[in-house]
N, C-alpha and C. Protein backbone atom coordinates (compact mmCIF):
# COMPACT_ATOMS: atom_id res chain seq x y z
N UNK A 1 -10.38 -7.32 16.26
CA UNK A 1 -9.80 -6.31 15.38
C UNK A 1 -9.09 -6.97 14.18
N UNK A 2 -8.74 -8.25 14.38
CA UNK A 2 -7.89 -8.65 13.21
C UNK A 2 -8.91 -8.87 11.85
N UNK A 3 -10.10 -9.55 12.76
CA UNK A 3 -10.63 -10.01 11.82
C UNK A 3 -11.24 -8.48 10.62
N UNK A 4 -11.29 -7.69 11.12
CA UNK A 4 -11.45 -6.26 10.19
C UNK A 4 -10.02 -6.08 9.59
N UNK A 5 -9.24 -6.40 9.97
CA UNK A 5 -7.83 -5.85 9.20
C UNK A 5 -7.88 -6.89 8.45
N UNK A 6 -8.43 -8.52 8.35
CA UNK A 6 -8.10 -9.53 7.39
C UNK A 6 -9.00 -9.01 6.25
N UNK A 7 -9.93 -8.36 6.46
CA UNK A 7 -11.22 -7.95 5.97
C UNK A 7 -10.24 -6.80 4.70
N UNK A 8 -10.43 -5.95 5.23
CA UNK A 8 -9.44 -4.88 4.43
C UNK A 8 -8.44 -5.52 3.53
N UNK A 9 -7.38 -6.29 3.99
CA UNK A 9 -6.74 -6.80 3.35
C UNK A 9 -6.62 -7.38 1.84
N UNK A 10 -8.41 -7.69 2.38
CA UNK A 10 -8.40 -8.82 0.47
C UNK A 10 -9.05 -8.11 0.02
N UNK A 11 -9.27 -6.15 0.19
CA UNK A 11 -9.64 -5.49 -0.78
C UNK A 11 -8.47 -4.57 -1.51
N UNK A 12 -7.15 -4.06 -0.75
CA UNK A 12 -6.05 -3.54 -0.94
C UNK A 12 -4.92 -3.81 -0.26
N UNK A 13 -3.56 -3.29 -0.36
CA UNK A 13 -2.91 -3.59 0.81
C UNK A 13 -2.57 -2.46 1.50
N UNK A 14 -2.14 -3.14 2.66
CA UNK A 14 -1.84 -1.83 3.51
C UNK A 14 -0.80 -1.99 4.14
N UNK A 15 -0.07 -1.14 5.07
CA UNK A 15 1.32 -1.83 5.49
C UNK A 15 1.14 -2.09 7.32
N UNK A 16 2.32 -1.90 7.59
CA UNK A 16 1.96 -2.03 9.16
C UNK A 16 1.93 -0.55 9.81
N UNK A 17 2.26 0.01 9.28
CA UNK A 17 2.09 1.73 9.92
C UNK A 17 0.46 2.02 9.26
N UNK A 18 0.24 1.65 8.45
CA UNK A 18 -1.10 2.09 8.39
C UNK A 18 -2.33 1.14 8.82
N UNK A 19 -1.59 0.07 9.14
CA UNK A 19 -2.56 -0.91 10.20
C UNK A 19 -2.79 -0.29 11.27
N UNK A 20 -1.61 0.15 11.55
CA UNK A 20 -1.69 0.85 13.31
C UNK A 20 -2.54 2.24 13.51
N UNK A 21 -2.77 2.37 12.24
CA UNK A 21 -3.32 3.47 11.97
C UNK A 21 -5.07 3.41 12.30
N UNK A 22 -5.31 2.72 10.97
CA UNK A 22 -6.51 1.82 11.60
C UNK A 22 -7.30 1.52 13.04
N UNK A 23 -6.36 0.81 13.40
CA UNK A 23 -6.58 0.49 14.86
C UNK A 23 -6.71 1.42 15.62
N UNK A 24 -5.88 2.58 15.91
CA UNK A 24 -5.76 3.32 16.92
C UNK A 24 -7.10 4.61 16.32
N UNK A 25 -7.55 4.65 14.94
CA UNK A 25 -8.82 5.54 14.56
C UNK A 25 -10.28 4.13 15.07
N UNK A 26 -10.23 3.27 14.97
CA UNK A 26 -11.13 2.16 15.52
C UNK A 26 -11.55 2.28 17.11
N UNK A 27 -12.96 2.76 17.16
CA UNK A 27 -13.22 1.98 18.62
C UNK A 27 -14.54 0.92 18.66
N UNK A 28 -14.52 0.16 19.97
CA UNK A 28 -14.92 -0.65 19.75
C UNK A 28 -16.35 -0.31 20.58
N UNK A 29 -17.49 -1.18 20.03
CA UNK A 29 -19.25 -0.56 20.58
C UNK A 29 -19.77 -1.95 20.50
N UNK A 30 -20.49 -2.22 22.51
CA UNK A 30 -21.54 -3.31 22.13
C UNK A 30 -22.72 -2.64 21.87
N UNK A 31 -23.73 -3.27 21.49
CA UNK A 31 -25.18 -3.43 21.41
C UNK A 31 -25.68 -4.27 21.83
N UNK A 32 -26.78 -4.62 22.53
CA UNK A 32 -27.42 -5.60 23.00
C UNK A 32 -28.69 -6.17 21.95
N UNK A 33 -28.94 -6.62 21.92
CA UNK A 33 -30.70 -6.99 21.11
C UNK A 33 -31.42 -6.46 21.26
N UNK A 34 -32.09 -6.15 19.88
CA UNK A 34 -32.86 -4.55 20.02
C UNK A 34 -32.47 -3.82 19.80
N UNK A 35 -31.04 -3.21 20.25
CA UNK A 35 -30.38 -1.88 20.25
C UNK A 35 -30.45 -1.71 19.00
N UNK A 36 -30.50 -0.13 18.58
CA UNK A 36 -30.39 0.85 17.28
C UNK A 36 -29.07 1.29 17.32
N UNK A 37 -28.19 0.91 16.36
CA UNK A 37 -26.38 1.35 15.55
C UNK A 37 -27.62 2.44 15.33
N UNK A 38 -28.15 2.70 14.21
CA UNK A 38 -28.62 4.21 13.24
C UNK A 38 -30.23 4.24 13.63
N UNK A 39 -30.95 5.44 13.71
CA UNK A 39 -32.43 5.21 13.59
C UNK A 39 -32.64 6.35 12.63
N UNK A 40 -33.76 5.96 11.93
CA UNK A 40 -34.50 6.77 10.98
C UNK A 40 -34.36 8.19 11.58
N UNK A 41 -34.54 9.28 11.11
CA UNK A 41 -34.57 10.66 10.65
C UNK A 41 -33.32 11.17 11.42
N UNK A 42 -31.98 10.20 12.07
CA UNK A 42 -31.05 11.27 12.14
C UNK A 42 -29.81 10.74 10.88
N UNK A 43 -29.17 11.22 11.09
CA UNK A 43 -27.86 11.59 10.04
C UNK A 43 -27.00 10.37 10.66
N UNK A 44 -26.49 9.56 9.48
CA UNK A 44 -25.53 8.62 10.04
C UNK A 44 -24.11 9.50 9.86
N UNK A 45 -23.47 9.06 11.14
CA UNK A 45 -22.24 10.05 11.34
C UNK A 45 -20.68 8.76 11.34
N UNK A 46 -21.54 7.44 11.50
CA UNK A 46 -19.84 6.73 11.79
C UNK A 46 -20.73 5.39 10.93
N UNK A 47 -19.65 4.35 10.72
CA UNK A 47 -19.44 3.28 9.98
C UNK A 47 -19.45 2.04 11.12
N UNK A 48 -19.94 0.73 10.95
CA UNK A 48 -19.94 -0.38 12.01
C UNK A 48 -19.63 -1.23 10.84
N UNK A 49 -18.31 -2.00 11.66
CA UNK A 49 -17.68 -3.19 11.45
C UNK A 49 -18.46 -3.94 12.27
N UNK A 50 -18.85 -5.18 11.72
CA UNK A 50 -19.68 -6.02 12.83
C UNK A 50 -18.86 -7.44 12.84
N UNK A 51 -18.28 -7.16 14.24
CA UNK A 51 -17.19 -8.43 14.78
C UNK A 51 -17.76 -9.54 15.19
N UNK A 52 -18.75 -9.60 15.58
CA UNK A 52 -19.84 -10.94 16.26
C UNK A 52 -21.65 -10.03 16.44
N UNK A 53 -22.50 -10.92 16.25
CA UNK A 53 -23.71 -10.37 15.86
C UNK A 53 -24.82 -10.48 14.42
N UNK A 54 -25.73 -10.16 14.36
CA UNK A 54 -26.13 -9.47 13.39
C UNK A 54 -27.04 -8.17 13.62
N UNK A 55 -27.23 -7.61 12.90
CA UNK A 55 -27.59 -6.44 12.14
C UNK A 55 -29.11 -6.76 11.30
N UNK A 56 -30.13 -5.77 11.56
CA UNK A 56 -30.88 -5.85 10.40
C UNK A 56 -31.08 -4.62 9.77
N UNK A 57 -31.29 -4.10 8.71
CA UNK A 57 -32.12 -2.69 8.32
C UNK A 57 -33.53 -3.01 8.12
N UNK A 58 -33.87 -2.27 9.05
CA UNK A 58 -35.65 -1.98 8.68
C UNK A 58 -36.27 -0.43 8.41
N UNK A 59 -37.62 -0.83 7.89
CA UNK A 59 -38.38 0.34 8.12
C UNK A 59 -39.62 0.27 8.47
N UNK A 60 -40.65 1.63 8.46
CA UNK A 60 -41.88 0.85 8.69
C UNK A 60 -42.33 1.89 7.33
N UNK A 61 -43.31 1.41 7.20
CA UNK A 61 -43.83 1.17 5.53
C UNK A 61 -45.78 2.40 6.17
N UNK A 62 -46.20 2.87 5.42
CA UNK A 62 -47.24 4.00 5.68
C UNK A 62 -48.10 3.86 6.48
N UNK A 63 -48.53 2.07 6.85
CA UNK A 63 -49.24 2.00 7.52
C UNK A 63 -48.58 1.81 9.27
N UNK A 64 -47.75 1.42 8.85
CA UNK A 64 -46.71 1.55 10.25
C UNK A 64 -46.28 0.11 10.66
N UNK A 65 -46.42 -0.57 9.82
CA UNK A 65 -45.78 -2.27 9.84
C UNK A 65 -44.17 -2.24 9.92
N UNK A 66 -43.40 -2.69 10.71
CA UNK A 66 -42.02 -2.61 10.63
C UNK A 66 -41.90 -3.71 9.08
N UNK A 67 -40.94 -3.30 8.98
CA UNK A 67 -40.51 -4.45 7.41
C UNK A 67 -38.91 -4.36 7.56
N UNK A 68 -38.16 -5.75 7.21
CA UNK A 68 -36.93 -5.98 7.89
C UNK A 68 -36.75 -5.84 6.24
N UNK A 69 -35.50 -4.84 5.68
CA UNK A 69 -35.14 -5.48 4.08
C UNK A 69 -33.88 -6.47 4.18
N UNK A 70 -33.16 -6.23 4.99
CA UNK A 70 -32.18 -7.25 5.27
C UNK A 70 -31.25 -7.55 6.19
N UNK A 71 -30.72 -8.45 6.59
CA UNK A 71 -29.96 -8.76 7.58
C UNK A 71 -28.34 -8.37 7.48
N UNK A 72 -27.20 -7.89 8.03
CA UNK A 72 -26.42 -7.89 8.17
C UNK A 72 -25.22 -8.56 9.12
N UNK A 73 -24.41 -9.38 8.70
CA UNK A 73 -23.88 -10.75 9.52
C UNK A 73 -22.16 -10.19 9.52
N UNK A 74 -21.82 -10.77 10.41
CA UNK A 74 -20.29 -10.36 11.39
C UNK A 74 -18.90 -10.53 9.93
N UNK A 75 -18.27 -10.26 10.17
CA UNK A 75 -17.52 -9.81 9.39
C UNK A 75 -17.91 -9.08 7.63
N UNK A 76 -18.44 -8.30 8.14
CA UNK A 76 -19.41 -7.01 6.96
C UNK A 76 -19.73 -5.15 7.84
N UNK A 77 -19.65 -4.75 6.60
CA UNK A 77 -19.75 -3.15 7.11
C UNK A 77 -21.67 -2.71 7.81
N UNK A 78 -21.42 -2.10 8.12
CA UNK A 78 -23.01 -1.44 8.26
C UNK A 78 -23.33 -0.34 8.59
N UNK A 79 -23.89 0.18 7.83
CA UNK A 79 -24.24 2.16 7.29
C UNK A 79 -25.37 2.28 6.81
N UNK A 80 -25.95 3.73 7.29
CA UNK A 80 -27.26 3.81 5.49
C UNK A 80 -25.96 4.81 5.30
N UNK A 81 -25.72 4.34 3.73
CA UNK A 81 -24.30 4.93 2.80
C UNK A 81 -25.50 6.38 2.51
N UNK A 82 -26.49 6.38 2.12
CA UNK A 82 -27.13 7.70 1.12
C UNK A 82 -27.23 8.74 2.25
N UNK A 83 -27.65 8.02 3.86
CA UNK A 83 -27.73 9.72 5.34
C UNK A 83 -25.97 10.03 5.43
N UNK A 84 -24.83 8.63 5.01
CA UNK A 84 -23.56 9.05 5.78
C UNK A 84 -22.86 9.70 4.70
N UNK A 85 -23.18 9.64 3.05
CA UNK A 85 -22.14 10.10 2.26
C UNK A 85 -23.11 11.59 1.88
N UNK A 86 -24.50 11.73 2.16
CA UNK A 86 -25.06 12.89 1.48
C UNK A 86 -25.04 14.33 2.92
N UNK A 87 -25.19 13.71 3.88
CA UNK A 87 -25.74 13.94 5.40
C UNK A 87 -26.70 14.93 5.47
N UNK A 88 -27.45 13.13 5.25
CA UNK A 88 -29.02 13.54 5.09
C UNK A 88 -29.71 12.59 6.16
N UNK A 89 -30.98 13.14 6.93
CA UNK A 89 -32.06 11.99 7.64
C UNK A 89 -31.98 10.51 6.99
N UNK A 90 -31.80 9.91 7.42
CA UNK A 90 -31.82 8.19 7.61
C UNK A 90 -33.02 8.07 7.19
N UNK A 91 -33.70 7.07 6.43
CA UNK A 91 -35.01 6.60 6.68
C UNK A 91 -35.36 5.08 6.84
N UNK A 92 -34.05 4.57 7.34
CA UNK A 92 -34.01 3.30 7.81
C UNK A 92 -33.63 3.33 9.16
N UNK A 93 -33.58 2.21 10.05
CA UNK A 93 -33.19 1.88 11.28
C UNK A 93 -32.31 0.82 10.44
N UNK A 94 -30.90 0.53 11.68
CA UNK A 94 -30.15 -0.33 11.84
C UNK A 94 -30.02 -0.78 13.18
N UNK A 95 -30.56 -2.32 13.35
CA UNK A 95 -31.02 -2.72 14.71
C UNK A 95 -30.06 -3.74 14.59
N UNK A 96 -29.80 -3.96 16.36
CA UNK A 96 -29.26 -5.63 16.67
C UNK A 96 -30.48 -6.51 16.71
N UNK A 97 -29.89 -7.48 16.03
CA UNK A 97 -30.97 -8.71 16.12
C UNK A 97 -30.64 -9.69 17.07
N UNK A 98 -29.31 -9.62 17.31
CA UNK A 98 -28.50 -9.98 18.76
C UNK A 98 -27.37 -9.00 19.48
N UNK A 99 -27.46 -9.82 20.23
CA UNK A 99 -26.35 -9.13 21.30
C UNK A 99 -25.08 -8.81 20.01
N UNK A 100 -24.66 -7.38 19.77
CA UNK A 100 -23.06 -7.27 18.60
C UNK A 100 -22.32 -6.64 19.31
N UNK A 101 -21.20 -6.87 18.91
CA UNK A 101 -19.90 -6.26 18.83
C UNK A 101 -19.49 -5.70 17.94
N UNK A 102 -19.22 -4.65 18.11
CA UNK A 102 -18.90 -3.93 16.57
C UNK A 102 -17.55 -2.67 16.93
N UNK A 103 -17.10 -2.96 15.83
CA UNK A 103 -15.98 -1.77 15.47
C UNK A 103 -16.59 -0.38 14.72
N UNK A 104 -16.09 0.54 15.33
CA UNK A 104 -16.42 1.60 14.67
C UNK A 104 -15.33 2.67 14.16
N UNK A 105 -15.80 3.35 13.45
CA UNK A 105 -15.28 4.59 12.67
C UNK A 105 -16.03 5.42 12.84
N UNK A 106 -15.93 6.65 13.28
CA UNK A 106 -16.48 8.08 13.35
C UNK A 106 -16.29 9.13 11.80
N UNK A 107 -16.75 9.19 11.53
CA UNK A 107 -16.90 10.31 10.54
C UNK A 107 -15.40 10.64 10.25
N UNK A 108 -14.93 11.27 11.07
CA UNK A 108 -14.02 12.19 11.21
C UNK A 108 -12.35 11.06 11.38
N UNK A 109 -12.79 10.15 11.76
CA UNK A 109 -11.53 8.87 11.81
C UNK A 109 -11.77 8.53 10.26
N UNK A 110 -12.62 8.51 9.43
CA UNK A 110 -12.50 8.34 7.92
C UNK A 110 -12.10 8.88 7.52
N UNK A 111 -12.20 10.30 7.74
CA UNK A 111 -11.81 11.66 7.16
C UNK A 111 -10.27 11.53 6.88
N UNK A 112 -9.40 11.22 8.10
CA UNK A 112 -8.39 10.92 8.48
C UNK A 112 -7.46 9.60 7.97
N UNK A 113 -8.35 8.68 8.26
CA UNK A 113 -7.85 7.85 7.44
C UNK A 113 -7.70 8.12 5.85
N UNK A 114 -8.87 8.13 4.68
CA UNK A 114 -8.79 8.85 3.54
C UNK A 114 -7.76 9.90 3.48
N UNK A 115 -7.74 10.48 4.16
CA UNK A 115 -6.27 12.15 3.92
C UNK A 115 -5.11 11.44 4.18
N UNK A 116 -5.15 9.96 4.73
CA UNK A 116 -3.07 9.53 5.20
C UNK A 116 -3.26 8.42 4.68
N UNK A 117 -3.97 7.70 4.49
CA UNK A 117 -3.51 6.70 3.74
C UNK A 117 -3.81 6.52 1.76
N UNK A 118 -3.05 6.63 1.50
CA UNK A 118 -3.17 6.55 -0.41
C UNK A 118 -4.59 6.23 -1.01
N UNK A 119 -4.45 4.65 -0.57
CA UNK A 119 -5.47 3.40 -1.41
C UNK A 119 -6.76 3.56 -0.13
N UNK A 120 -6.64 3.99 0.67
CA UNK A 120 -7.83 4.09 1.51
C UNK A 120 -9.29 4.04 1.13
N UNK A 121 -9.71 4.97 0.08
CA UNK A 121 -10.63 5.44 -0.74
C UNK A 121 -10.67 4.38 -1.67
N UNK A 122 -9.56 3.48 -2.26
CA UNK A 122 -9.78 2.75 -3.40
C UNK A 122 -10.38 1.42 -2.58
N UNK A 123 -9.45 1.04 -1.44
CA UNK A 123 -10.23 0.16 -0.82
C UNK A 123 -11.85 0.46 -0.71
N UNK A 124 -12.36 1.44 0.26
CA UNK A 124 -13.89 1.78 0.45
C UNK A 124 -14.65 1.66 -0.84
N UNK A 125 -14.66 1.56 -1.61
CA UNK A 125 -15.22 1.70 -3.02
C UNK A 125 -15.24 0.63 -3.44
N UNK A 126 -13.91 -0.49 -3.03
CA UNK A 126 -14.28 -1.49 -3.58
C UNK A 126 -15.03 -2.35 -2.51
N UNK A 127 -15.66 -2.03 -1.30
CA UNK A 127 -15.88 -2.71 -0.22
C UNK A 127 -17.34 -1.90 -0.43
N UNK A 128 -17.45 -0.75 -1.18
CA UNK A 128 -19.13 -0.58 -1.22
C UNK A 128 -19.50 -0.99 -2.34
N UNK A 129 -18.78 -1.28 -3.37
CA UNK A 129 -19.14 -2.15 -4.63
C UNK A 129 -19.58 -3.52 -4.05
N UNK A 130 -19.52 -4.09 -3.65
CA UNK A 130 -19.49 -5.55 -2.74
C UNK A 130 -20.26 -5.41 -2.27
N UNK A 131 -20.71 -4.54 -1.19
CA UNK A 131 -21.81 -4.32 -0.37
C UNK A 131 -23.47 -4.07 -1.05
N UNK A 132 -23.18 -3.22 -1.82
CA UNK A 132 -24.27 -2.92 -3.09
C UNK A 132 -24.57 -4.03 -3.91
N UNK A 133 -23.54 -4.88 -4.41
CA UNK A 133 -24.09 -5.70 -5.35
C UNK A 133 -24.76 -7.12 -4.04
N UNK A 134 -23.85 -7.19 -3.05
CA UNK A 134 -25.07 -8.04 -1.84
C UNK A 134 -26.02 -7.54 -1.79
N UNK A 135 -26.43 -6.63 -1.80
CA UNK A 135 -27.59 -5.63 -1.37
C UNK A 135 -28.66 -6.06 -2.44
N UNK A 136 -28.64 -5.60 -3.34
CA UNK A 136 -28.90 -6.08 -4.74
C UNK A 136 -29.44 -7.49 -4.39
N UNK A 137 -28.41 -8.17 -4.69
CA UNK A 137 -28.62 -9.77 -5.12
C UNK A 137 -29.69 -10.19 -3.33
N UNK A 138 -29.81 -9.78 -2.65
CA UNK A 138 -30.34 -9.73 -1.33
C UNK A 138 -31.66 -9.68 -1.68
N UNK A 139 -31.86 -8.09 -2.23
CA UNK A 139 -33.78 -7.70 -1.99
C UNK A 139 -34.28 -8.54 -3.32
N UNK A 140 -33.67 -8.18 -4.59
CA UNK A 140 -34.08 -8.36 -5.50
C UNK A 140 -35.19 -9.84 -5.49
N UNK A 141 -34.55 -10.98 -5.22
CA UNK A 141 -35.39 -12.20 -4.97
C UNK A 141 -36.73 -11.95 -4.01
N UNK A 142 -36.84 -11.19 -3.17
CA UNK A 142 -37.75 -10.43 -2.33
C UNK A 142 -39.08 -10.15 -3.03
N UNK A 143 -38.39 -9.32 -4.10
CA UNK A 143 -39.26 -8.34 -4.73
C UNK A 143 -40.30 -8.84 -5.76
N UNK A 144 -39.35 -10.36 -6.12
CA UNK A 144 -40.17 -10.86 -7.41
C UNK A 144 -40.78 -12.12 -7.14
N UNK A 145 -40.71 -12.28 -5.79
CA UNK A 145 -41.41 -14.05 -5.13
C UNK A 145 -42.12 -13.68 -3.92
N UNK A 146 -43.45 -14.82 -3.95
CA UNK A 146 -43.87 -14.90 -2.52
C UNK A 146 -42.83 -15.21 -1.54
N UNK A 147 -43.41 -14.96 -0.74
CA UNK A 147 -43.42 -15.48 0.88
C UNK A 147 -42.90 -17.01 0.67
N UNK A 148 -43.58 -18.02 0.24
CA UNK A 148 -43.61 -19.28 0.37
C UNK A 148 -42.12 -19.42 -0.55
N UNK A 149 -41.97 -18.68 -1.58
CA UNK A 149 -40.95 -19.40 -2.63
C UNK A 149 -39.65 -18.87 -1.99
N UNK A 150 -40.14 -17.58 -1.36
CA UNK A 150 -38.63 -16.79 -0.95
C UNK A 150 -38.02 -17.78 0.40
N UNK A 151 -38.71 -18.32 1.23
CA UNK A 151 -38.16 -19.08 2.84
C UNK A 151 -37.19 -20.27 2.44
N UNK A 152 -38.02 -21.21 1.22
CA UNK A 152 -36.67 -21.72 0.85
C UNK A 152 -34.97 -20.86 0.37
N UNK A 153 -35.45 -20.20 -0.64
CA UNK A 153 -34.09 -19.46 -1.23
C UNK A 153 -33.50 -18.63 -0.05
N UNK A 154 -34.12 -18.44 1.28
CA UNK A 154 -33.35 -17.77 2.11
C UNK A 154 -32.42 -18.78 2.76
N UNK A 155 -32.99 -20.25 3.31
CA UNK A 155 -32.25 -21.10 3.52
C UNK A 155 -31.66 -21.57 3.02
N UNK A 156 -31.10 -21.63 1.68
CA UNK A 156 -30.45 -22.17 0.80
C UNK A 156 -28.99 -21.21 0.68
N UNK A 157 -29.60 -19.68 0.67
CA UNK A 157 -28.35 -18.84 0.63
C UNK A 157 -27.85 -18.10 2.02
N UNK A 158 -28.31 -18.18 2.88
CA UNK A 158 -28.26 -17.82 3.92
C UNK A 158 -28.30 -19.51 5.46
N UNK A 159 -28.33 -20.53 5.36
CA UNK A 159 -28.33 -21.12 6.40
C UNK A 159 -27.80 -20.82 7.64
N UNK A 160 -26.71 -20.36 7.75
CA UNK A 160 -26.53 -20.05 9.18
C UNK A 160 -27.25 -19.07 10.06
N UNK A 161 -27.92 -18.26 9.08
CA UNK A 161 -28.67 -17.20 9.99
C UNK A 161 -30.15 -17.90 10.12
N UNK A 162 -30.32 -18.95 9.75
CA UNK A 162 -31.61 -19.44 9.69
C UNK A 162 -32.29 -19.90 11.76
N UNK A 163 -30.95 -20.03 11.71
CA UNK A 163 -31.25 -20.23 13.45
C UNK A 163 -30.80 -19.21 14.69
N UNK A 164 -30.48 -18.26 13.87
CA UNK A 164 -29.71 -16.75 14.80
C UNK A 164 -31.03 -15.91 14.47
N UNK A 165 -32.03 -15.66 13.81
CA UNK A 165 -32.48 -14.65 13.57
C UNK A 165 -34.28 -15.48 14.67
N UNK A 166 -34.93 -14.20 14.76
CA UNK A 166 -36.10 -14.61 15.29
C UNK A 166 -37.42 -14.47 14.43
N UNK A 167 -38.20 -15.70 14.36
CA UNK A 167 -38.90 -16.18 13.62
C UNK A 167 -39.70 -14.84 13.13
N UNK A 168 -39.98 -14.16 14.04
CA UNK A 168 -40.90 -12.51 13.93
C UNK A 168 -40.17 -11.94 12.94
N UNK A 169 -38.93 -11.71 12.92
CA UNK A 169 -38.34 -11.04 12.03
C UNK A 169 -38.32 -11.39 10.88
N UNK A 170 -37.92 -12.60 10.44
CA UNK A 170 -37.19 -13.60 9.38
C UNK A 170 -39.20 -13.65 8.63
N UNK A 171 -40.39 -13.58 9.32
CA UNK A 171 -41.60 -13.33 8.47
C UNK A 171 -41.64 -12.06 8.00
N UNK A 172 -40.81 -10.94 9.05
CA UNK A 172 -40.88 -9.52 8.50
C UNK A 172 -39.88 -9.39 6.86
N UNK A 173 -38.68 -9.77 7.32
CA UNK A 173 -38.13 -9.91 6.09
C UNK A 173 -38.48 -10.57 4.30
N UNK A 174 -39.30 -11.72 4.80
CA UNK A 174 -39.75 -12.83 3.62
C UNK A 174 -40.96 -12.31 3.34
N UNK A 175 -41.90 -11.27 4.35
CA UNK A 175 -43.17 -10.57 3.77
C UNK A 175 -44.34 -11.50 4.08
């Protein structure tokens, strides 16, 4: 849990009554490998802090090929933001790629939080600005390189996941 409150921290401040606040709207969810946080066509309803683990978003593409767009690694949020802020069908999955731990928020513990704490909202905004421009700087190299050119630039910006993720995937991702 701290490590989500250090997290928060270096986007606003907060005090200790609204730490406690935090915490006590926070519960905590494993997943095993494999497991689905979100699957395609329902409505994302809560937010995952990911405390240990990763995360991937995938989809499968017309012919029915899964395709990984990217990985998500432990101390980072994980949502589809467009099913949880519009509440609309998902058309991604959010899978464990390992065994996670994750913190959660329910819909309705945001709700709550946002209505009592001030900067709440200013924090989230600046923590989906961040998230978006990773996101971004993530596919974009994807989109404009092979296969062959992208495996280096993944190891280069990504090394630690180079040996957490499984080879099946990490070809789904690079294409």
């Amino acid at each position: 849990m701290e490590n989500l409150i250090n997290y928060l921290l270096t986007f606003g401040q907060l005090n200790q009554q609204q730490i406690d606040l935090v915490k006590q709207k926070a519960r905590k969810m494993s997943l095993k490998k494999e497991e689905c946080f979100s699957e395609a066509g329902n409505i994302a309803k809560q937010v995952a802090f990911i405390s240990d683990g990763i995360l991937r978003v995938c989809y499968y593409n017309k012919k029915g090929d899964e395709i990984t767009r990217y990985f998500i690694e432990e101390n980072d949020f994980a949502v589809d933001l467009n099913s949880y802020n519009y509440n609309i069908p998902s058309t991604e999955y959010i899978q464990a790629v390992s065994d996670c731990e994750l913190i959660i928020f329910s819909r309705e513990a945001m709700a709550e939080l946002s209505a009592t704490i001030i900067n709440w909202d200013a924090i989230l905004n600046k923590i989906t600005s961040k998230g978006l421009l990773e996101k971004v700087n993530r596919i974009s190299p994807v989109l404009a390189e092979d296969a062959t050119t992208r495996y280096p630039h993944f190891l280069e910006k990504f090394p630690h996941l180079a040996n957490r993720i499984p080879l099946s995937l990490l070809a789904s991702y690079l294409g």
